[in-house]
Protein backbone atom coordinates (compact mmCIF):
# COMPACT_ATOMS: atom_id res chain seq x y z
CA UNK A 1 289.40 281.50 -43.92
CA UNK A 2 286.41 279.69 -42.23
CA UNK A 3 285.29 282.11 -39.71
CA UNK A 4 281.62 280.22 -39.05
CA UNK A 5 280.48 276.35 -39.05
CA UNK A 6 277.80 274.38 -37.68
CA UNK A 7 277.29 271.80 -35.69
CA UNK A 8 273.34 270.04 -36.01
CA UNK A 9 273.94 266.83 -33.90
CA UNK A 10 272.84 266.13 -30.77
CA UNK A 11 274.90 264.99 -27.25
CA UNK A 12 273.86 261.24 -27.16
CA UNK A 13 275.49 261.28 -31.60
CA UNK A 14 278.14 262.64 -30.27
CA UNK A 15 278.98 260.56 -27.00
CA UNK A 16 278.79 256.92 -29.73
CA UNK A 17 280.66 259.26 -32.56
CA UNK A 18 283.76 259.84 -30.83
CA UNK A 19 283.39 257.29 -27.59
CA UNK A 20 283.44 259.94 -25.20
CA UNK A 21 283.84 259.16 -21.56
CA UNK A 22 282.43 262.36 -20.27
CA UNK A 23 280.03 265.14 -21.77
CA UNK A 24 281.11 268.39 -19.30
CA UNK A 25 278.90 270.55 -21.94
CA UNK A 26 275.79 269.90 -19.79
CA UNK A 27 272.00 270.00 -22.09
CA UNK A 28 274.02 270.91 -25.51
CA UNK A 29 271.70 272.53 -27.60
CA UNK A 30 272.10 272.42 -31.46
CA UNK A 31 273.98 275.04 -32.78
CA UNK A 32 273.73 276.23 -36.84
CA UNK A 33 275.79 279.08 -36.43
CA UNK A 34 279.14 279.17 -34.55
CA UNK A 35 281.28 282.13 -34.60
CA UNK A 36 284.85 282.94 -33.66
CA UNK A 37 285.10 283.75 -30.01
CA UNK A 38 281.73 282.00 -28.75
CA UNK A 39 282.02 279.09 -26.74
CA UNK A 40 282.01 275.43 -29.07
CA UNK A 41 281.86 272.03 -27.87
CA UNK A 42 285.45 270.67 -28.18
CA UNK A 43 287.00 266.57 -28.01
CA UNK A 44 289.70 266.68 -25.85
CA UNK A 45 291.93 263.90 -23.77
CA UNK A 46 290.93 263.82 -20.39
CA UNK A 47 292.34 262.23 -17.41
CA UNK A 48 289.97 259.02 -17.74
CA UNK A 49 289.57 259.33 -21.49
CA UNK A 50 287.90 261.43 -23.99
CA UNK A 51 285.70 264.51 -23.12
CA UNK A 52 283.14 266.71 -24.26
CA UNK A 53 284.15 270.51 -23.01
CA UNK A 54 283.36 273.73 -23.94
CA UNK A 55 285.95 276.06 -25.68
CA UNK A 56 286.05 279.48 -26.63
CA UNK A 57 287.46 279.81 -30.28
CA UNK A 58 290.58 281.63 -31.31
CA UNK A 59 293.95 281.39 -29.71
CA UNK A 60 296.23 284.46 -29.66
CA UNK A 61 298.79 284.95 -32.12
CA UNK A 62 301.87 286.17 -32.42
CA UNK A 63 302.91 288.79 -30.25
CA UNK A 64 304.72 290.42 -33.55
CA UNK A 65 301.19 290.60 -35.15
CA UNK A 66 299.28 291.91 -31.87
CA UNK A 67 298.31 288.74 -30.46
CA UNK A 68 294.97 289.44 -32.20
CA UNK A 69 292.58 285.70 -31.69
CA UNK A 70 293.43 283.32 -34.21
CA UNK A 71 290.95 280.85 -35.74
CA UNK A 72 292.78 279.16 -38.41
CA UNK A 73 296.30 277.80 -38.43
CA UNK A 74 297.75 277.38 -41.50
CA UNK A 75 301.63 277.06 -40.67
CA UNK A 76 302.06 273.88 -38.43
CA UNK A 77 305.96 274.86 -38.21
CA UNK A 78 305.60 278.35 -37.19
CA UNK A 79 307.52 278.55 -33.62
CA UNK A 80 304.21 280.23 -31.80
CA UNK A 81 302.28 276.85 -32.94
CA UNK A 82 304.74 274.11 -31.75
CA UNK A 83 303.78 273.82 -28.51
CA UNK A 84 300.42 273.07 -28.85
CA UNK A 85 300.76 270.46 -31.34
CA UNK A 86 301.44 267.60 -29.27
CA UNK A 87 298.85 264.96 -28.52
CA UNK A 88 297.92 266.81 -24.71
CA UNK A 89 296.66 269.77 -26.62
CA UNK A 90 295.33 268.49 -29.88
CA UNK A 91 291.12 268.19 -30.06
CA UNK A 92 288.36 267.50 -32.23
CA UNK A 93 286.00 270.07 -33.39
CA UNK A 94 282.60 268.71 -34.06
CA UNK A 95 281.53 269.85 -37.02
CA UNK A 96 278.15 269.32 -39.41
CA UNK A 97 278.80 272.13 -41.94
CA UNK A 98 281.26 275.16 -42.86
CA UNK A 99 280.74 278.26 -44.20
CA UNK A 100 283.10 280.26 -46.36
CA UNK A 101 282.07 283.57 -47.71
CA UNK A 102 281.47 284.50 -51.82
CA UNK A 103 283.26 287.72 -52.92
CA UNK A 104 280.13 289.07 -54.27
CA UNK A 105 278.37 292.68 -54.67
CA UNK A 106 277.27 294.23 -52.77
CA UNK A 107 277.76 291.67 -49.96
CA UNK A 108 279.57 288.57 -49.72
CA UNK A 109 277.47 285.22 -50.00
CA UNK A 110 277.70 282.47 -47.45
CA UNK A 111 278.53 279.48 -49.24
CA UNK A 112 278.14 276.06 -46.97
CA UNK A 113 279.62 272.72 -46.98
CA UNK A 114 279.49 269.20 -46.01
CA UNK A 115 279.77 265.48 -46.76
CA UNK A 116 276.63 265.59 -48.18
CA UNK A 117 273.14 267.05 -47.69
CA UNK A 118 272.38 264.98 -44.82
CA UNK A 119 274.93 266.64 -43.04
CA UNK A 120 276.74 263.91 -41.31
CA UNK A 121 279.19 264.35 -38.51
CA UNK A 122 282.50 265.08 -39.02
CA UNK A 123 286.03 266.77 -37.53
CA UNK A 124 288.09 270.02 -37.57
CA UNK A 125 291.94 269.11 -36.69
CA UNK A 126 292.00 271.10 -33.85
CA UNK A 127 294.69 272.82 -30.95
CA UNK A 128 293.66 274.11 -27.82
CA UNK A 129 295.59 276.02 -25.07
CA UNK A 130 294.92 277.54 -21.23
CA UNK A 131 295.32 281.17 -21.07
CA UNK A 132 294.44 284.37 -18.81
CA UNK A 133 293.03 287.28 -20.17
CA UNK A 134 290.11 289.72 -21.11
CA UNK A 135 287.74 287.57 -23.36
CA UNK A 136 284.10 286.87 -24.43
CA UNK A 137 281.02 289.38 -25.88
CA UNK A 138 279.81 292.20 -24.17
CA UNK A 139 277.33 290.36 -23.19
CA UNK A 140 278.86 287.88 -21.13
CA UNK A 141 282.04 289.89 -19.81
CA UNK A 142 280.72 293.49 -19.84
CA UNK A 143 283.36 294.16 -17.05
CA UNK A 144 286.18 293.10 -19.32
CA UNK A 145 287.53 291.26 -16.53
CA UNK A 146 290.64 289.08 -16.70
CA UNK A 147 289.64 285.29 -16.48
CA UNK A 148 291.42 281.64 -17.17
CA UNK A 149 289.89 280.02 -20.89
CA UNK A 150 290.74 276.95 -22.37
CA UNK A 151 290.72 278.22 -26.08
CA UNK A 152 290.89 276.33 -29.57
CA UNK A 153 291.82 277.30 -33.57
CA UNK A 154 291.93 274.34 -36.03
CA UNK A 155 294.55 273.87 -39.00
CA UNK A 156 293.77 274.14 -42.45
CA UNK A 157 295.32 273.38 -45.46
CA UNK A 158 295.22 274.14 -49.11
CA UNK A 159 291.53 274.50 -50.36
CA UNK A 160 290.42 271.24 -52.62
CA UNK A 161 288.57 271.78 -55.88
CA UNK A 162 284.57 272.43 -54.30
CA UNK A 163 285.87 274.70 -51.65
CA UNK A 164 288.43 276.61 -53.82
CA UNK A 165 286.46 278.22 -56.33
CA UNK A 166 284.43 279.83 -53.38
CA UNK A 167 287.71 280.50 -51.48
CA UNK A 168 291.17 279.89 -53.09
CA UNK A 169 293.69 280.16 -49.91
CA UNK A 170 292.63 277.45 -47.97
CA UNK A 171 290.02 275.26 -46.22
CA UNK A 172 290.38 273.59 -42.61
CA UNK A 173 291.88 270.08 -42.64
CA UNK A 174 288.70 268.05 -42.36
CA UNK A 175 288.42 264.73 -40.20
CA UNK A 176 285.99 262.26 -41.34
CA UNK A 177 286.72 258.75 -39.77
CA UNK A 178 287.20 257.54 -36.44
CA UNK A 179 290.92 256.52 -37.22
CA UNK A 180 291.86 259.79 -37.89
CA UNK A 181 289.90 261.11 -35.16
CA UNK A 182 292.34 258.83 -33.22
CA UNK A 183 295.39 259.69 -34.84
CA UNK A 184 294.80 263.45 -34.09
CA UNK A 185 294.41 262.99 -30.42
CA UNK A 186 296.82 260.20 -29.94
CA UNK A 187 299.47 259.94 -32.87
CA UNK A 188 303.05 261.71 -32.53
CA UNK A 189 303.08 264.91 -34.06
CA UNK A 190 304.46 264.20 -36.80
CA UNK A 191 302.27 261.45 -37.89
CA UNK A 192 299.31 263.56 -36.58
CA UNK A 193 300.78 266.02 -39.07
CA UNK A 194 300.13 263.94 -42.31
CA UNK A 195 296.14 264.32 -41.72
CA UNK A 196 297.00 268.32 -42.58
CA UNK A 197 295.63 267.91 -46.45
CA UNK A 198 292.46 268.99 -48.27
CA UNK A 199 289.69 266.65 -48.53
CA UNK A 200 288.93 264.29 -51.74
CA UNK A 201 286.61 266.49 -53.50
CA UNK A 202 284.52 263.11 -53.65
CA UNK A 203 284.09 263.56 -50.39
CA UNK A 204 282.06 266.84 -49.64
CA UNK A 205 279.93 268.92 -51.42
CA UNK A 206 278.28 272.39 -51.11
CA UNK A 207 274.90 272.45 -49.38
CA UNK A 208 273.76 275.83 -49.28
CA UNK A 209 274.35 279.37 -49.97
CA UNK A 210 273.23 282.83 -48.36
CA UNK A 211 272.46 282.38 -45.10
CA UNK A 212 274.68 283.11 -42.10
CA UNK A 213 273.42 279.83 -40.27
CA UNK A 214 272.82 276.32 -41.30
CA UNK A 215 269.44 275.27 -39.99
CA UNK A 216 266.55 276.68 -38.79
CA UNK A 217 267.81 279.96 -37.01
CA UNK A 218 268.36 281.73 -40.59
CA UNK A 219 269.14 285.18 -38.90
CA UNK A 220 271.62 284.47 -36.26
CA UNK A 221 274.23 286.95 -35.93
CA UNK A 222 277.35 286.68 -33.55
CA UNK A 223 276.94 288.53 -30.25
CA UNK A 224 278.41 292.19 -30.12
């Protein structure tokens, strides 16, 4: 389950990549270590076209399971996932690298992936959702108070042959042209459904192992 990823390109990539009409992210930094419930730059269908926004990441699940956040979807037919699967709540999640984790001793290994070493831009198949509620670190809510997020998960799907030797269960669905980025945000669902399959092994490779970021902030840790 892909609980960290990178993203190592910069605003003005970003705007051509995916033809944005508006960046509401403000002076985006680079960012080689993204963890589940941190704010993310997010694609999304805007009024006058395609924005930039940030996102906090990990919906709530099932009220059966404890609504705990949810970063990965795997079951597209699941009742709780419906709703958000139509084209006014589908996004792109800019991506440069993912990181699954190594079942080794004494500690699991970070194991990264990509295209290729040059880490070129690509796509999670993403969801997003409003809701109300207690979220964020400490550190930025240490009141716990109850405030409105727009929050994102991405699919995934079964895990191809680089990724699945590192992590059998699955891998997110990866986007890696600009005609499937516009099939995800524009397609009917069920069409938009079809891009919910592993990636040719051809087309991604691992990049590095061992570190919990992908650039140059090796020791970066998710908040408390």
């Amino acid at each position: 389950m892909c609980n960290l990823y990178s993203l190592r390109t910069g605003p003005a990539e970003l705007h051509r990549a995916f033809g944005l009409a508006h960046d509401r992210t403000g002076n985006l930094p680079l960012l080689p270590a993204i963890f589940p419930d941190q704010m993310a730059p997010v694609v999304w269908n805007g009024a006058e076209g395609r924005e930039l926004a940030m996102m906090r990441w990990g919906i709530p699940g099932p009220k059966a399971f404890g609504e705990h956040p949810v970063t990965n979807v795997r079951n597209a037919a699941s009742p709780h996932w419906r709703p958000w699967l139509g084209p006014a709540h589908r996004c792109l999640v800019p991506v440069t690298a993912f990181s699954e984790y190594a079942d080794t001793k004494p500690r699991k290994t970070p194991v990264w992936f990509a295209l290729n070493e040059d880490r070129p831009l690509f796509a999670f198949a993403g969801i997003w959702r409003p809701w109300t509620g207690v979220r964020g670190t400490k550190r930025e809510n240490p009141d716990r108070v109850a405030e409105k997020h727009r929050l994102f998960s991405f699919l995934t799907t079964e895990a191809n042959g680089i990724v699945g030797p590192v992590h059998p269960k699955a891998m997110p669905v990866l986007l890696t042209e600009p005609e499937e980025w516009a099939a995800w945000l524009e397609a009917p669902t069920p069409d938009a459904l079809k891009l919910q399959r592993p990636l040719p092994d051809s087309a991604m490779r691992e990049v590095a192992r061992g570190e919990r970021a992908d650039g140059p902030e090796t020791d970066a840790k998710p908040e408390p």
